[in-house]
C-alpha atoms as a PDB file:
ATOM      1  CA  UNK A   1       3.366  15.024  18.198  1.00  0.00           C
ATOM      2  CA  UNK A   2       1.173  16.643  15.552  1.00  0.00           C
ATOM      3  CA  UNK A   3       0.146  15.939  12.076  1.00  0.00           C
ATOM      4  CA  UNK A   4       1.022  18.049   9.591  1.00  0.00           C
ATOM      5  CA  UNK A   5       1.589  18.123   5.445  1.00  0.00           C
ATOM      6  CA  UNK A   6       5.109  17.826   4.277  1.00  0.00           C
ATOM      7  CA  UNK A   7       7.201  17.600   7.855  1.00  0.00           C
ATOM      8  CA  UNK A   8       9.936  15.290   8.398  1.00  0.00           C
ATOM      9  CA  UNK A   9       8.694  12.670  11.162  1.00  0.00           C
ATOM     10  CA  UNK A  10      10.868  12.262  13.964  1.00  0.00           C
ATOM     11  CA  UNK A  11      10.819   9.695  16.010  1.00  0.00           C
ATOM     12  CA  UNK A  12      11.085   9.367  19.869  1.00  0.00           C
ATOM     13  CA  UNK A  13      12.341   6.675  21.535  1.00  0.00           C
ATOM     14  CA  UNK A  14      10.225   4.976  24.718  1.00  0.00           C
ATOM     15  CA  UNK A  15      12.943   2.387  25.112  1.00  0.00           C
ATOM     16  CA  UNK A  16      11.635  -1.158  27.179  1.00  0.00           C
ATOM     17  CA  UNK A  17      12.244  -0.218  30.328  1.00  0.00           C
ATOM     18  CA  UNK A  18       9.280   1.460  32.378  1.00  0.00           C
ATOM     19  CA  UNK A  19       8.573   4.768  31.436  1.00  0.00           C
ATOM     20  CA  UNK A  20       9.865   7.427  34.115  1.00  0.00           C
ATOM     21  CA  UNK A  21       6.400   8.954  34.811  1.00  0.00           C
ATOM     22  CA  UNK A  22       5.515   5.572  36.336  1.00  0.00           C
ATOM     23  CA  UNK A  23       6.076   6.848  39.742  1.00  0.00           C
ATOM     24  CA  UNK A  24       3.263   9.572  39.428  1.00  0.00           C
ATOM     25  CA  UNK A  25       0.444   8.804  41.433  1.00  0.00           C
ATOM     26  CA  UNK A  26      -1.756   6.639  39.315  1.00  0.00           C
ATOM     27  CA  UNK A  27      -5.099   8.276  38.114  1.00  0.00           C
ATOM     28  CA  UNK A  28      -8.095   6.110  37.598  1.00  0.00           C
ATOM     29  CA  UNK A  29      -9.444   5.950  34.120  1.00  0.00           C
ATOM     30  CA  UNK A  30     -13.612   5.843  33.562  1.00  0.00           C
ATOM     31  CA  UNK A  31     -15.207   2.997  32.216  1.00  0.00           C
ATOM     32  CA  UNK A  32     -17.835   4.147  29.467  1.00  0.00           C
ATOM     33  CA  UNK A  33     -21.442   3.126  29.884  1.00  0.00           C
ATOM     34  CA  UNK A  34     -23.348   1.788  27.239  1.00  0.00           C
ATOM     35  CA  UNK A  35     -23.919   3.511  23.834  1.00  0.00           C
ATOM     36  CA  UNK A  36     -25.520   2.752  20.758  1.00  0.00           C
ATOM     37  CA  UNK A  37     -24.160  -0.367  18.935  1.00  0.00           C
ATOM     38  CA  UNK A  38     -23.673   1.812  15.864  1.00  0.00           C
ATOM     39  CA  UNK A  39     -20.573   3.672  17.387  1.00  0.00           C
ATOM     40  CA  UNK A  40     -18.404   0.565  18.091  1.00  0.00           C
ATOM     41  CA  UNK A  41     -18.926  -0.777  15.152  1.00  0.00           C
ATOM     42  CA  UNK A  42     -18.119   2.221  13.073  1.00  0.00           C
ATOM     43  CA  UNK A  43     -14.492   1.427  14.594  1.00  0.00           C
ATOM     44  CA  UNK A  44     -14.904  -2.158  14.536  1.00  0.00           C
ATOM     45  CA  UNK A  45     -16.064  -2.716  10.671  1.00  0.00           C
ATOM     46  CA  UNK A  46     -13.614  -1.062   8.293  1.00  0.00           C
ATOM     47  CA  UNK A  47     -12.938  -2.919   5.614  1.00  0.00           C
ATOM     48  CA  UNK A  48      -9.482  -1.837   5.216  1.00  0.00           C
ATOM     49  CA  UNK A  49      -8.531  -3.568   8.508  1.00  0.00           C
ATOM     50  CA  UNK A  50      -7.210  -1.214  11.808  1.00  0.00           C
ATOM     51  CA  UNK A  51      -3.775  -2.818  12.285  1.00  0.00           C
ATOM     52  CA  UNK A  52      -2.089  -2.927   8.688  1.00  0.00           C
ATOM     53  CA  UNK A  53      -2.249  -0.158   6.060  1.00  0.00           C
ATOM     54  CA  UNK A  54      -5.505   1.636   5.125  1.00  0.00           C
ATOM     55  CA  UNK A  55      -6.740  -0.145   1.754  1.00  0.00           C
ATOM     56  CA  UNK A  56      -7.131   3.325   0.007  1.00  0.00           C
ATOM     57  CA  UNK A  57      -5.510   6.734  -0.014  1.00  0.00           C
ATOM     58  CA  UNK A  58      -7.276  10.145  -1.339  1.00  0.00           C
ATOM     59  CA  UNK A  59      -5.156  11.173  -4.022  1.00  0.00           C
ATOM     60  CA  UNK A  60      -2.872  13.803  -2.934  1.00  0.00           C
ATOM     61  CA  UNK A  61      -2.840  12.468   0.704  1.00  0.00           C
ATOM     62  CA  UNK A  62       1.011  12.877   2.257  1.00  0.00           C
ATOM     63  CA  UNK A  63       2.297   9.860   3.607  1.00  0.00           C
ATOM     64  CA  UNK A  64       5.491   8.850   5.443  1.00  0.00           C
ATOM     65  CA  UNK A  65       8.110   6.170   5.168  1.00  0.00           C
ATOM     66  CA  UNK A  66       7.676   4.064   8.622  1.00  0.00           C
ATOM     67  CA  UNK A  67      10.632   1.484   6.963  1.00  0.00           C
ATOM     68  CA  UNK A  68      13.562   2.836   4.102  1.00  0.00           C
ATOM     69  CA  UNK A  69      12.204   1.771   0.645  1.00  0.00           C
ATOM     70  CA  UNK A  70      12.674   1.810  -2.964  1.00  0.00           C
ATOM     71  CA  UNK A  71      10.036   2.916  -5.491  1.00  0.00           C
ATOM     72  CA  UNK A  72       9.791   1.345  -9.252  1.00  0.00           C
ATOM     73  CA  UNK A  73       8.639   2.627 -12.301  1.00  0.00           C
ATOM     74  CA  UNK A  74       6.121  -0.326 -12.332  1.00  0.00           C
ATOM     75  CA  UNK A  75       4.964  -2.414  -9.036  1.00  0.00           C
ATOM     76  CA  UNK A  76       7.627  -5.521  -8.621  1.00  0.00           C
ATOM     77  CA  UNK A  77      10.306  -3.580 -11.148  1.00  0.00           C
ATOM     78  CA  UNK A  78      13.185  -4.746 -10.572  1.00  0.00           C
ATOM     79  CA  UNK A  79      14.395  -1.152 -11.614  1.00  0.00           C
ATOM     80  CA  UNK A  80      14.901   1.157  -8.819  1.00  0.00           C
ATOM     81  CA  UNK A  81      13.471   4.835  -9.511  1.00  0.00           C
ATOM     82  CA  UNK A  82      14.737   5.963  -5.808  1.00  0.00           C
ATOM     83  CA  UNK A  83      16.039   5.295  -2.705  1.00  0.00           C
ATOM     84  CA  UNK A  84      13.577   6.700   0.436  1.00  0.00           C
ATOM     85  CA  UNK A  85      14.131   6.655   3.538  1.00  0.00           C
ATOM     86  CA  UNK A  86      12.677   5.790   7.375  1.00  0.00           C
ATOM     87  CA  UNK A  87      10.649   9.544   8.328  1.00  0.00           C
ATOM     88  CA  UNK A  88      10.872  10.924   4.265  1.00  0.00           C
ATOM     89  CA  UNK A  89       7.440  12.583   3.492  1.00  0.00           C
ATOM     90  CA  UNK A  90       5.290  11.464  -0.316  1.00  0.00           C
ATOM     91  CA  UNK A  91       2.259  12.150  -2.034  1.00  0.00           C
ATOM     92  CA  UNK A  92       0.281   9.267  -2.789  1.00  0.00           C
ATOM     93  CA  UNK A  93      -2.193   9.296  -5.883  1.00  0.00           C
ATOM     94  CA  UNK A  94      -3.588   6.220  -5.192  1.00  0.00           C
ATOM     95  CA  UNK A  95      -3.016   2.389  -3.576  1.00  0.00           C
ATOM     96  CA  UNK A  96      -4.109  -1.225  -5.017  1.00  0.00           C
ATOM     97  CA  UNK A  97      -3.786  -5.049  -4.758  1.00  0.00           C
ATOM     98  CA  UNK A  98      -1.391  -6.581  -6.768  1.00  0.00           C
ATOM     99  CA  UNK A  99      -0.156 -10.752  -6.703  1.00  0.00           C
ATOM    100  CA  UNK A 100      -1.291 -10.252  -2.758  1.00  0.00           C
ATOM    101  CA  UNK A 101       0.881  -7.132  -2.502  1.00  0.00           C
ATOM    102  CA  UNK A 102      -0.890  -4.044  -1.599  1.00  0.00           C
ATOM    103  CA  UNK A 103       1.338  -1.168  -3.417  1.00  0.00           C
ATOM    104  CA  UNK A 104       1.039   2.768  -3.348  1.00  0.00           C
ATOM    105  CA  UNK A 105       1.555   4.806  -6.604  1.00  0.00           C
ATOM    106  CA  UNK A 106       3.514   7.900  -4.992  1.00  0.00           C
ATOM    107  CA  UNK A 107       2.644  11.298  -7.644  1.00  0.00           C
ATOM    108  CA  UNK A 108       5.552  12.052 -10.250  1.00  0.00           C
ATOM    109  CA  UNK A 109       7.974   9.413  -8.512  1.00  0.00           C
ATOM    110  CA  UNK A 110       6.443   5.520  -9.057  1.00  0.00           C
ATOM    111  CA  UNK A 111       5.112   2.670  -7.086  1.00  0.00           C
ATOM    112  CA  UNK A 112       6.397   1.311  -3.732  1.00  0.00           C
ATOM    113  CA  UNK A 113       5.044  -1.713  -1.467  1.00  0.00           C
ATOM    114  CA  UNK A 114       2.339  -0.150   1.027  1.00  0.00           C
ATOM    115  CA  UNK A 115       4.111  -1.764   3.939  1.00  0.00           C
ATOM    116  CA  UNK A 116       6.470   0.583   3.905  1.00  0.00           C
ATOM    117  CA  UNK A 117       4.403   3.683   4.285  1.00  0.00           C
ATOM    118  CA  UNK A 118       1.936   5.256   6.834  1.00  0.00           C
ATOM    119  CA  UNK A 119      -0.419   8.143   7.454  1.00  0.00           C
ATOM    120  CA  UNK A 120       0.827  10.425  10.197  1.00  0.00           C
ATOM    121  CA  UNK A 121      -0.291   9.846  13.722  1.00  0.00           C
ATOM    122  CA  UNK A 122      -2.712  12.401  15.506  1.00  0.00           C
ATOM    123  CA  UNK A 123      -3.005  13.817  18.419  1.00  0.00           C
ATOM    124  CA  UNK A 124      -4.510  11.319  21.738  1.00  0.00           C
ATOM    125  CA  UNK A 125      -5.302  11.068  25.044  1.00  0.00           C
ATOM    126  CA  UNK A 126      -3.634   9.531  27.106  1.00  0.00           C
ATOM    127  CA  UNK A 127      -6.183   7.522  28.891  1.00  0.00           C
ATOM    128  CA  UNK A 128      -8.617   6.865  26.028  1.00  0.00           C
ATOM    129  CA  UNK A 129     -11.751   4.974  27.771  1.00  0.00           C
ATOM    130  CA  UNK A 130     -11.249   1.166  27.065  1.00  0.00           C
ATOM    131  CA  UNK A 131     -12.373  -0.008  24.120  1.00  0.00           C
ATOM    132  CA  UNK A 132     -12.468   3.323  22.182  1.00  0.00           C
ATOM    133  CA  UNK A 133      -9.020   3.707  22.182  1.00  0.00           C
ATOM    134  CA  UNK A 134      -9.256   3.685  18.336  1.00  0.00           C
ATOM    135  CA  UNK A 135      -7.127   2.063  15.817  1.00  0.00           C
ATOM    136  CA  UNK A 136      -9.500   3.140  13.826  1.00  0.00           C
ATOM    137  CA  UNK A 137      -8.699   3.236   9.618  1.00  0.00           C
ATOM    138  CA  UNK A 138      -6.964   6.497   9.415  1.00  0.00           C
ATOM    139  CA  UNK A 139      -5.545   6.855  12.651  1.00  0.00           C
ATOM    140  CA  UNK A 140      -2.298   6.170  13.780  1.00  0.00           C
ATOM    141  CA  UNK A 141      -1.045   6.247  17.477  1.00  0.00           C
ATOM    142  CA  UNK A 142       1.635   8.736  18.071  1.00  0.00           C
ATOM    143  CA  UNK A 143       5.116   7.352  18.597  1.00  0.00           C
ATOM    144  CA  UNK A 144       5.454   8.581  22.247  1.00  0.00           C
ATOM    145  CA  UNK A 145       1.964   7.295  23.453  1.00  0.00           C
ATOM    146  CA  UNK A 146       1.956   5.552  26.655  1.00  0.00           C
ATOM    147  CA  UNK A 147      -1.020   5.499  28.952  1.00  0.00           C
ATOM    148  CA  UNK A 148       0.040   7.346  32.085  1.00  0.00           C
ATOM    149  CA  UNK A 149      -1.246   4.142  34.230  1.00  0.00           C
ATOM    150  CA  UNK A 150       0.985   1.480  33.005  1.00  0.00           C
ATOM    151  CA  UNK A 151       1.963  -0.631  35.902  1.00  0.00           C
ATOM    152  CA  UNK A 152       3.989  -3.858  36.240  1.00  0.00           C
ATOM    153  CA  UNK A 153       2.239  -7.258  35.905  1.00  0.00           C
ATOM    154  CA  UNK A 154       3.135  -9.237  38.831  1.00  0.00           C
ATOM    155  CA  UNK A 155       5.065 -12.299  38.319  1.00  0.00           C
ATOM    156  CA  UNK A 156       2.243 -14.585  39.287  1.00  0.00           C
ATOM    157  CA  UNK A 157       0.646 -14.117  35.997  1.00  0.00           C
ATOM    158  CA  UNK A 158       3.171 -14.366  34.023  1.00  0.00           C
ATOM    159  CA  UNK A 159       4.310 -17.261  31.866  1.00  0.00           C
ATOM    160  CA  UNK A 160       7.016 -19.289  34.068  1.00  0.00           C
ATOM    161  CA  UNK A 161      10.557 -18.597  32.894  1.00  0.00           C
ATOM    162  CA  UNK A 162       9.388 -15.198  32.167  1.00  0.00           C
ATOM    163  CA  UNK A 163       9.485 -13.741  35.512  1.00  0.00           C
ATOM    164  CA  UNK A 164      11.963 -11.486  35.174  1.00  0.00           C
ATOM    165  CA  UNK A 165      10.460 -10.221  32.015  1.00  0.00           C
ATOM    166  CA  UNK A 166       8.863  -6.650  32.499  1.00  0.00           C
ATOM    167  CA  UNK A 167       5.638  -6.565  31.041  1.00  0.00           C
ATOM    168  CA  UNK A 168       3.143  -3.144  31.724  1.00  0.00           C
ATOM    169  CA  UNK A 169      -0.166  -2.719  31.166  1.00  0.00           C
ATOM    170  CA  UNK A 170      -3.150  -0.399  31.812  1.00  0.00           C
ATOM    171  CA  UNK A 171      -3.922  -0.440  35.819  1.00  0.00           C
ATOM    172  CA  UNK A 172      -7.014  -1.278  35.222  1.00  0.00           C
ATOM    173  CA  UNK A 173      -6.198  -4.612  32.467  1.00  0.00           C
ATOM    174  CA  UNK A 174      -4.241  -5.818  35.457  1.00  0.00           C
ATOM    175  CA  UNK A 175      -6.607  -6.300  37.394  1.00  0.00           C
ATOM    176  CA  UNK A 176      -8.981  -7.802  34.948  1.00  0.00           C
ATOM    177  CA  UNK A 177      -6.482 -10.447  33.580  1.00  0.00           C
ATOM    178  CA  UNK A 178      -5.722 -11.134  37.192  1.00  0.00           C
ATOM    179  CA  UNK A 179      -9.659 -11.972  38.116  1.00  0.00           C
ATOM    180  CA  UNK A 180      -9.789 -13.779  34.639  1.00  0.00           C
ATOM    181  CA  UNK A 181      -6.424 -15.779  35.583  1.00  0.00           C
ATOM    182  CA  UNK A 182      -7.384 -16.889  38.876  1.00  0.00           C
ATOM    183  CA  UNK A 183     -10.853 -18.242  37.913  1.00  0.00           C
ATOM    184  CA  UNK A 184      -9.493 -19.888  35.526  1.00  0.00           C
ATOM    185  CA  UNK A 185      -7.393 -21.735  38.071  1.00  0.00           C
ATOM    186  CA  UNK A 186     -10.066 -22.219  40.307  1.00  0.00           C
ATOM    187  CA  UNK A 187     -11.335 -25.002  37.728  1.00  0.00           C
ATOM    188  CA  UNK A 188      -7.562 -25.995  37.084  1.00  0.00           C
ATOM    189  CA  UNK A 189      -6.915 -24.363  33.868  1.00  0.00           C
ATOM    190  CA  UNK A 190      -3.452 -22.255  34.063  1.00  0.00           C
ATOM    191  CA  UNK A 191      -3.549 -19.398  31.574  1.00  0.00           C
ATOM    192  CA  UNK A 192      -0.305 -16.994  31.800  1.00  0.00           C
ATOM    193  CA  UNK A 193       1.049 -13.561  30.353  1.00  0.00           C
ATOM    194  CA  UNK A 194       4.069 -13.334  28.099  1.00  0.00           C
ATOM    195  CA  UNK A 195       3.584  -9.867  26.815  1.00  0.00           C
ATOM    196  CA  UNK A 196       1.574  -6.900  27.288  1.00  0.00           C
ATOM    197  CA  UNK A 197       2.626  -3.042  26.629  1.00  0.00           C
ATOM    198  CA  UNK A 198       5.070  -2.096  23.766  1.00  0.00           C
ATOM    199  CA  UNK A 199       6.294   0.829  23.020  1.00  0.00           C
ATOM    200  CA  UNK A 200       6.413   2.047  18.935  1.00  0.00           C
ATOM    201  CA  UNK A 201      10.369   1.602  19.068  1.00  0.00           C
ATOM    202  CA  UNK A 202       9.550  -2.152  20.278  1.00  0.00           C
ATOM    203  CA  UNK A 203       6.939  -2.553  17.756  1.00  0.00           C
ATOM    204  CA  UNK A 204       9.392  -1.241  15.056  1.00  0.00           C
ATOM    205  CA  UNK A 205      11.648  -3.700  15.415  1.00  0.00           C
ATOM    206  CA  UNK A 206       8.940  -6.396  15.281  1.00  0.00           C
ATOM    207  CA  UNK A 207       7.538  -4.842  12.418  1.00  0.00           C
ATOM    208  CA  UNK A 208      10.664  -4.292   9.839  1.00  0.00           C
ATOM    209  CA  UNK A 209      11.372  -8.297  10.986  1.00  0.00           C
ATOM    210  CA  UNK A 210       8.674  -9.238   9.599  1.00  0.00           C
ATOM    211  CA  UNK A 211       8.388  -7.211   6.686  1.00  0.00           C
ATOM    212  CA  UNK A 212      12.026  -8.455   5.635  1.00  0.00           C
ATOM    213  CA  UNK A 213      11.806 -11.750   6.846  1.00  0.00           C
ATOM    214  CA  UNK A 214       8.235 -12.651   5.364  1.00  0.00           C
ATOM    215  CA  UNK A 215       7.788 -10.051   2.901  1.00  0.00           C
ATOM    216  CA  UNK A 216       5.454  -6.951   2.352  1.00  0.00           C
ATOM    217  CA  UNK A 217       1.900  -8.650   2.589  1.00  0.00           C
ATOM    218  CA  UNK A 218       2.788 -10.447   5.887  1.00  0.00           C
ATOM    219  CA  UNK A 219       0.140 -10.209   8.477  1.00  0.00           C
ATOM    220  CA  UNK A 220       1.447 -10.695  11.685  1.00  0.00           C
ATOM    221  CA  UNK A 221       2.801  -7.658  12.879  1.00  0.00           C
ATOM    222  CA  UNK A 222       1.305  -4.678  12.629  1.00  0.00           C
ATOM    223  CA  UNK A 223       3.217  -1.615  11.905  1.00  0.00           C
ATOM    224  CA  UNK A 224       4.047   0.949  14.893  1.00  0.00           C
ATOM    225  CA  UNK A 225       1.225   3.211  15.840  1.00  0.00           C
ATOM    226  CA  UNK A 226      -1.313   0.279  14.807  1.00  0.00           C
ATOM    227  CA  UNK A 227      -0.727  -2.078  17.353  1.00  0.00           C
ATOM    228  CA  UNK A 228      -3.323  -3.044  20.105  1.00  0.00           C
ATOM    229  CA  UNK A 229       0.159  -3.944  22.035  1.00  0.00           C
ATOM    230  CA  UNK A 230       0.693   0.246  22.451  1.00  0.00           C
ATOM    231  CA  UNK A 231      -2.283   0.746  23.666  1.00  0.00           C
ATOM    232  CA  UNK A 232      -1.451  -1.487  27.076  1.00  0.00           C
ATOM    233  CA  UNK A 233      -4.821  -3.066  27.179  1.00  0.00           C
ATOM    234  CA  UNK A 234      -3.332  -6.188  25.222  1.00  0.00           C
ATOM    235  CA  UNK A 235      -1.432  -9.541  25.985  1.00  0.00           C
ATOM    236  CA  UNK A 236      -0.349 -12.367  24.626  1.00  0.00           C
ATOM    237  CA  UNK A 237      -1.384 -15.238  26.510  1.00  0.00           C
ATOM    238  CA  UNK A 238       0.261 -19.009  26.957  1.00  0.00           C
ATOM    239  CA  UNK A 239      -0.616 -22.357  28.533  1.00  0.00           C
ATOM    240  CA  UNK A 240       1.430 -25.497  29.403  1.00  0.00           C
ATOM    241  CA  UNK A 241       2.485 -27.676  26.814  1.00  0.00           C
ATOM    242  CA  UNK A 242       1.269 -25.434  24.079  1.00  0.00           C
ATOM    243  CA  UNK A 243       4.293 -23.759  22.585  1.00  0.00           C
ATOM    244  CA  UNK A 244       3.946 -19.561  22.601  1.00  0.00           C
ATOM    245  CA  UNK A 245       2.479 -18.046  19.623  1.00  0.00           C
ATOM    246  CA  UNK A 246       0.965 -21.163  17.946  1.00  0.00           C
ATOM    247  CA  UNK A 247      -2.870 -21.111  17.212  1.00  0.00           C
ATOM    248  CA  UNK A 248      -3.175 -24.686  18.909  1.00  0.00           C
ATOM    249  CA  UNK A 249      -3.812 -22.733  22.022  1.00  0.00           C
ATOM    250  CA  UNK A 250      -7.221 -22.170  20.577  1.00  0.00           C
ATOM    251  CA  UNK A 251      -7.916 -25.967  21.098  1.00  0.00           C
ATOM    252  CA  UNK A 252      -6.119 -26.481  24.488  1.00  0.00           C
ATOM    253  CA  UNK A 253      -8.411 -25.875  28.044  1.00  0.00           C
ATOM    254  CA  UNK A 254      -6.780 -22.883  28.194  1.00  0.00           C
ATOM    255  CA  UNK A 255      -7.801 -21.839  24.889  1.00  0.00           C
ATOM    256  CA  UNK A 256     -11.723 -23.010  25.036  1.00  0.00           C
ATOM    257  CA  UNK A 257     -11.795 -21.669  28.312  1.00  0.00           C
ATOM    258  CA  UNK A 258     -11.277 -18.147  27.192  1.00  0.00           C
ATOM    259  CA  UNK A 259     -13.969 -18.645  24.581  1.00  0.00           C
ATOM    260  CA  UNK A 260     -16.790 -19.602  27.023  1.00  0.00           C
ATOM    261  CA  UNK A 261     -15.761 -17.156  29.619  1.00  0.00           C
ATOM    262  CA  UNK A 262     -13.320 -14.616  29.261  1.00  0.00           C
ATOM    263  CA  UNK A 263     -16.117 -11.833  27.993  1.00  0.00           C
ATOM    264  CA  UNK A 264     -17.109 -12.105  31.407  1.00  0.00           C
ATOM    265  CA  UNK A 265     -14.148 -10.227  32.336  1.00  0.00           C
ATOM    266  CA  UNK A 266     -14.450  -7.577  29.498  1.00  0.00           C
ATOM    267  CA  UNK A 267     -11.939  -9.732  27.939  1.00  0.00           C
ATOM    268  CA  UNK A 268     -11.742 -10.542  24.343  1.00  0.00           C
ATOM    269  CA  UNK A 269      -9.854 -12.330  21.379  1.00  0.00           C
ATOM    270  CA  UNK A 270      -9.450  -9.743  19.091  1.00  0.00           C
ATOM    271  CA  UNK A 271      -8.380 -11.782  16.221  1.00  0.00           C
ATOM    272  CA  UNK A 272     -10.561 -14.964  15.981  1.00  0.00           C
ATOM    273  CA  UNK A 273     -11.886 -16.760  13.689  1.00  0.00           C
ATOM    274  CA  UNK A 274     -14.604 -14.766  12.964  1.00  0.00           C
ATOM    275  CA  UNK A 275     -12.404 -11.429  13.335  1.00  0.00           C
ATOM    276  CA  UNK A 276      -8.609 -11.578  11.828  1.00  0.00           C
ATOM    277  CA  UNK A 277      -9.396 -11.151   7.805  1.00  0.00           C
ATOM    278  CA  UNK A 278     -11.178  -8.074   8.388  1.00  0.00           C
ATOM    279  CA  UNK A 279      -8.602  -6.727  10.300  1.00  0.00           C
ATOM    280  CA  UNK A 280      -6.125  -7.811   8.235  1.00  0.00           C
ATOM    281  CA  UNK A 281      -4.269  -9.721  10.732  1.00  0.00           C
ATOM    282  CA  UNK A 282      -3.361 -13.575  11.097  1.00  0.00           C
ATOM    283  CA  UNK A 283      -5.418 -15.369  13.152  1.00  0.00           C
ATOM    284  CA  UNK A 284      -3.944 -15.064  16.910  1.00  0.00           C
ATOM    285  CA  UNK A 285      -5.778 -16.931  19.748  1.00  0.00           C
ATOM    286  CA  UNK A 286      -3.124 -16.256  21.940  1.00  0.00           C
ATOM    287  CA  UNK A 287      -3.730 -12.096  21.611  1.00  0.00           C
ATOM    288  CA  UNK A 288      -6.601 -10.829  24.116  1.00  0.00           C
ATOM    289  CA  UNK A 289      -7.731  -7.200  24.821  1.00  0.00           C
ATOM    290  CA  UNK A 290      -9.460  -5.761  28.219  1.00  0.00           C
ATOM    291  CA  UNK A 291     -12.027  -3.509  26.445  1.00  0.00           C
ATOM    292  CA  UNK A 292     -14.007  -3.050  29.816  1.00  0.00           C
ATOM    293  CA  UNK A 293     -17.859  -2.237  29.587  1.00  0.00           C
ATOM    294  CA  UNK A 294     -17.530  -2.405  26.102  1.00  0.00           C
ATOM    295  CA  UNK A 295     -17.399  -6.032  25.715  1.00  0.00           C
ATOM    296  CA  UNK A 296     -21.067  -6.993  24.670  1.00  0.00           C
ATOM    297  CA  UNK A 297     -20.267  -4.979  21.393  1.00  0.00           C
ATOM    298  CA  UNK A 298     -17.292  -6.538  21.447  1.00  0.00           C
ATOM    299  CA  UNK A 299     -18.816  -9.960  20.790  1.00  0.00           C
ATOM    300  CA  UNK A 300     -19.441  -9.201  17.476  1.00  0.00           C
ATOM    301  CA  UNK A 301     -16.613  -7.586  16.400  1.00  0.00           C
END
C-alpha cells in the first residue's frame, strides 16, 4: 500500500484469525547491534507522541479520515459544515489544542477533531529489526502489515480462561516472554499473556470505541497503523487477583517484578511512568514490548 496525494484509502481486511502465510517456513529476523544512542532516541523523543495524532501538520499536507466525521465552521460548533467520511482525502492548513481537544483546520472547508484524521501509511518491511520498527511521528503502519513470523503463543503463557484465545506474536517475542515468564515463576511470581498481535481492522474497532465512548482526546487506544499491538512485538500482561487492564498491576509482584528484571529479557514497559505523556498515551503497566538488543536505550525512553 503506497502513499500518495489525493487517493481514496482503501482498506484491507486481516481479520483475527491467523494470517494464511503462517504456514511458510518461518525466516529468522536479525537482532541489531549497538548504535549510537542518538538514533533511538530520535524515534523515542517526539514531542508529538508516536501512538496518537502528530501535534502539527505542514500546511497543505493531505490527510485521511481513519473514522466518518463532521467539520464546523468553528472548533466545538455545533453547526455542521459537512459530513466526511471513513477513507475521504483533506488538506489540512494547520492543527492546535483547544479545551484538551486537539482539532485540525482542513483548507476552504473548517475545523474537525484530530482524532478523526491520519497521515497516510508508507511503505515497510516486513520484519523491521526489533526496536526500530518505527512508530515514529509521521509514520503510519500500513493497514495490511503483519510480520511474516507471527506464530501462536502457547497456552502456557497465557492468562487462564484465555486458552482458547489466539494470540500471535513475532517468533522471536515468543520466546523472550517465555524465558521472562518462566523466571519469573522460578521465584513464584505468575505473570501471563492476554493479548499480543492485532491486526489494523482489530485495532479499528478498539479505536472508534473509544473515540465515541470517551471522546476525541481519549488516550487509550491508539488509532490503527499507530499501535505497538501491529507490530507483534507487544502484549498485554496480567497477574492473579489483579483485574486485566488496571494500573494496580504496577504495584502487585508481578508488576515490580517486571520493573527490576524484565530489561533483562529485552523487555520493556513502554508506557510508564516516566514514558506515557510523551507518547501521548495513558499510563499502561500492563503493556510490554520485546525490543531485543535495543533495550539499554530503551531504559530511557
Amino acid at each position: 500500500m503506497r502513499r500518495g496525494a489525493l487517493v481514496m484509502f482503501v482498506t484491507i481486511g486481516l481479520g483475527s484469525g491467523s494470517p494464511a502465510h503462517l504456514a511458510a517456513p518461518l525466516r529468522p529476523v536479525a537482532v541489531p547491534g549497538p548504535v549510537a544512542p542518538r538514533s533511538l532516541r530520535q524515534v523515542s523523543d517526539s514531542p508529538a507522541g508516536m501512538t496518537l495524532f502528530p501535534g502539527s501538520v505542514r500546511s497543505g499536507e493531505v490527510l485521511r479520515f481513519i473514522l466518518d466525521g463532521e467539520s464546523r465552521p468553528t472548533p466545538g460548533d455545533t453547526v455542521v459544515v459537512a459530513t466526511h467520511h471513513r477513507g475521504d482525502t483533506v488538506r489540512a492548513e494547520r492543527s492546535f489544542q483547544l479545551n484538551g481537544i486537539r482539532w485540525v483546520e482542513l483548507r476552504k472547508i473548517g475545523y474537525v477533531e484530530a482524532a478523526r484524521l491520519d497521515r497516510f501509511p508508507q511503505p515497510i518491511d516486513l520484519n523491521l529489526a526489533p526496536g526500530l520498527e518505527g512508530l515514529i511521528s509521521g509514520r503510519v503502519l500500513p493497514w495490511s502489515y503483519a510480520p511474516s513470523d507471527l506464530v501462536a503463543v502457547p497456552d502456557s503463557l497465557k492468562v487462564r480462561g484465555l486458552e482458547s484465545r489466539t494470540i500471535l506474536l513475532r517468533q522471536e517475542a515468543v520466546s523472550a516472554f517465555q524465558e521472562m515468564i518462566r523466571a519469573a515463576g522460578d521465584e513464584g511470581v505468575v505473570i501471563r499473556i492476554f493479548s499480543g498481535w492485532r491486526s489494523a481492522d482489530y485495532q479499528m474497532d478498539l479505536y472508534e470505541r473509544n473515540v465515541t465512548r470517551r471522546g476525541p482526546a481519549q488516550r487509550v487506544s491508539a488509532a490503527p497503523g499507530r499501535s505497538e499491538h501491529q507490530l507483534g512485538t507487544a502484549v498485554d500482561i496480567g497477574t492473579p487477583d489483579v483485574s486485566l487492564l488496571v494500573p494496580a498491576i504496577v504495584e502487585s509482584e508481578a508488576g515490580q517484578w517486571v520493573a527490576r528484571r524484565a530489561a533483562e529479557f529485552g523487555i520493556v514497559m513502554s508506557f510508564s511512568r516516566d514514558r506515557h505523556e510523551r507518547r501521548g498515551v495513558a499510563f499502561e503497566p500492563w503493556h510490554l514490548r520485546w525490543v531485543g538488543a535495543w533495550v539499554d536505550e530503551e531504559r530511557g525512553w
